[in-house]
Protein backbone atom coordinates (compact mmCIF):
# COMPACT_ATOMS: atom_id res chain seq x y z
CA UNK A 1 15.86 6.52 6.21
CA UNK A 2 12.06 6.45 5.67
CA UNK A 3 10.58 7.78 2.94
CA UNK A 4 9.20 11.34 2.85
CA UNK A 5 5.33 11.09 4.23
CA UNK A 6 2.51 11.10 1.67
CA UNK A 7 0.52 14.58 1.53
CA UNK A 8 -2.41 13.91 -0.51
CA UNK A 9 -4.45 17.14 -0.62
CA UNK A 10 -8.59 17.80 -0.40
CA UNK A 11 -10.68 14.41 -2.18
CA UNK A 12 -7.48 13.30 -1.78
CA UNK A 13 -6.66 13.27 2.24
CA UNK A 14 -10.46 12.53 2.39
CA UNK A 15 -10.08 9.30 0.16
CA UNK A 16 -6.53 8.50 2.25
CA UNK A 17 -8.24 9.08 5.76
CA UNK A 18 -11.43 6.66 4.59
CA UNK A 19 -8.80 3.79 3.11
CA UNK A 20 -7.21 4.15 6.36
CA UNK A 21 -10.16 3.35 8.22
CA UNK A 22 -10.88 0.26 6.27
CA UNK A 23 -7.77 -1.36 6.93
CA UNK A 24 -7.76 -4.33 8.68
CA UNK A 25 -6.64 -4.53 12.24
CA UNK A 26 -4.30 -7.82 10.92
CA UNK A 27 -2.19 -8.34 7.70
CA UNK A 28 -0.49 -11.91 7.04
CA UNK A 29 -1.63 -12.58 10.66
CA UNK A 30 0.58 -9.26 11.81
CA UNK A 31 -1.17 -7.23 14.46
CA UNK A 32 -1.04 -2.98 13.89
CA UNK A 33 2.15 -1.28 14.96
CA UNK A 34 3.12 2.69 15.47
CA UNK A 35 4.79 4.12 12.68
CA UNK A 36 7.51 6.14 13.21
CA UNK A 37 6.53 9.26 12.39
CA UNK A 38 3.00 9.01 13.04
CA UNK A 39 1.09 10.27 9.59
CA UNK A 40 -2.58 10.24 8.86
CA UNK A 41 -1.85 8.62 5.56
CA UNK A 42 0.41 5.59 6.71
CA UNK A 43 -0.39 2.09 8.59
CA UNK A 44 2.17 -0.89 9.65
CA UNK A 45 1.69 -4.04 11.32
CA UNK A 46 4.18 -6.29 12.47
CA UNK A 47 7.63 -6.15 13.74
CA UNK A 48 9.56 -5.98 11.45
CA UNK A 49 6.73 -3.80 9.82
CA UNK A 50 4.68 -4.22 6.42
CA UNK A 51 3.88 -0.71 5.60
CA UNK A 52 0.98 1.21 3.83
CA UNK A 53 1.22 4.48 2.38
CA UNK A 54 -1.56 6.22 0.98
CA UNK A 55 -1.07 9.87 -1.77
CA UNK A 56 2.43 7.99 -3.34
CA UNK A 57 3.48 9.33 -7.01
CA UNK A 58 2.93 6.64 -9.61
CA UNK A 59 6.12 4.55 -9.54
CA UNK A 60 9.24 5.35 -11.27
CA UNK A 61 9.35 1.58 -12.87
CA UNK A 62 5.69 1.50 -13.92
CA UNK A 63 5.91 0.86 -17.94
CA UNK A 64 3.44 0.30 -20.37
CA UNK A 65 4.71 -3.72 -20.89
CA UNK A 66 5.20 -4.03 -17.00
CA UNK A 67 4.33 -7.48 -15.24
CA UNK A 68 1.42 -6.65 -12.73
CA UNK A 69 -0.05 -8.78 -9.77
CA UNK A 70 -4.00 -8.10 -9.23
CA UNK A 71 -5.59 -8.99 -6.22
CA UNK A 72 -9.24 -9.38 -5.79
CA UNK A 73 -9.71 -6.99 -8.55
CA UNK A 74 -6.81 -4.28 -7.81
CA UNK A 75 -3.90 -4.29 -9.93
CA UNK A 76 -0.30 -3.95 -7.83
CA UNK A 77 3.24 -3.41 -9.70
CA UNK A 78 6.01 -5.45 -7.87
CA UNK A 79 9.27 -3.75 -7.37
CA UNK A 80 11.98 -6.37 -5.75
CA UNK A 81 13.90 -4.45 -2.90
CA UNK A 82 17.24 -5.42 -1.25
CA UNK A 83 14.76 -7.08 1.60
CA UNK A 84 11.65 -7.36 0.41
CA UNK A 85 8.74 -6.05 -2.09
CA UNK A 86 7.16 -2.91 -2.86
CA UNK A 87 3.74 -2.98 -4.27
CA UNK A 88 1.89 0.17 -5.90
CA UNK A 89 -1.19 0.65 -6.94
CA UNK A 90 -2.21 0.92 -10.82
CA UNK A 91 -5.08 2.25 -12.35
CA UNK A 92 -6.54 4.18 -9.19
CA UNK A 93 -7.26 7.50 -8.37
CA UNK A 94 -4.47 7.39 -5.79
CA UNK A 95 -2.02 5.38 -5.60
CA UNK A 96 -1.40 2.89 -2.22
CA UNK A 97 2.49 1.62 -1.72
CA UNK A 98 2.90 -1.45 0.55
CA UNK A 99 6.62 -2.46 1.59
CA UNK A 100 6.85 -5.99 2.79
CA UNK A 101 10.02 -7.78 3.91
CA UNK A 102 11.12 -11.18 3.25
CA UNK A 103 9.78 -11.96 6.65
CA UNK A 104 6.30 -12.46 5.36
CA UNK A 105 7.49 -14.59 1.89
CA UNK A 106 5.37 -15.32 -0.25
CA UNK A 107 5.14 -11.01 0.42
CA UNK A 108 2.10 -10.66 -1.68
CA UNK A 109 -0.11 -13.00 0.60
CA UNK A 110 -0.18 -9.20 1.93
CA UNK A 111 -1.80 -7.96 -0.62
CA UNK A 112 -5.01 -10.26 0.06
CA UNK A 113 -5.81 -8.53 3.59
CA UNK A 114 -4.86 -4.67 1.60
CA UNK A 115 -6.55 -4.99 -1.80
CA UNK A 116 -10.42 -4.62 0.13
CA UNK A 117 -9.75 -1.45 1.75
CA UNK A 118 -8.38 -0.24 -1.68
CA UNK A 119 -11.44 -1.51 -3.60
CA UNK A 120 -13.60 0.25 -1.31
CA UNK A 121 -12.02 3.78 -0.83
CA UNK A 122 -10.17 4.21 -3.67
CA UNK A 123 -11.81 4.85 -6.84
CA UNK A 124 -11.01 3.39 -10.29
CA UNK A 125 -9.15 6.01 -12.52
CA UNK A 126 -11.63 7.22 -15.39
């Protein structure tokens, strides 16, 4: 079961909508793909598909002492899944959730062709 769509409001959708536009038409050599439902604040490429989510809560797992990976410049907290890795943003005004399966090991090679469009649209928190 997917996870319930993103629904950042007003700077918010506006920030989402102009992260969205930034993305790249490729990740890890992946082309873009539908996403099932369709939702102004998700992208995927690939089959099966790495998936971006824009307006996510700050994660669950995210502790003070917890290990980070940053990416030109944007820090992303690894979570290990049954099939894969979920990455979320830290220290941004919104946060951005990428789910990448094994498929695409080493999975945060994704994470180079994401962290631009982050950099760009979404703002440093104060």
């Amino acid at each position: 079961v997917p996870p319930p769509d993103p629904l950042p409001e007003g700077a918010g959708a506006y920030a989402c909508a102009n992260f969205k536009s930034n993305l790249p038409d490729e990740v890890v050599g992946q082309t873009v793909t539908a996403t099932d439902p369709r939702s102004s604040f998700t992208a995927a490429w690939g089959d099966p598909s790495i998936v971006v989510r824009c307006g996510v809560p700050v994660p669950a797992a995210l502790e003070p002492t917890s290990q980070l990976v940053t990416v030109d410049g944007i820090d992303w907290l690894p979570e290990q899944l049954e099939r894969g890795y979920l990455f979320t943003t830290v220290g941004r005004e919104l946060n951005i959730e990428v789910t990448v399966p094994d498929e695409y090991a080493p999975e945060a090679d994704a994470l180079v062709d994401i962290s631009p469009a982050v950099a760009e649209a979404i703002a440093a928190a104060p």
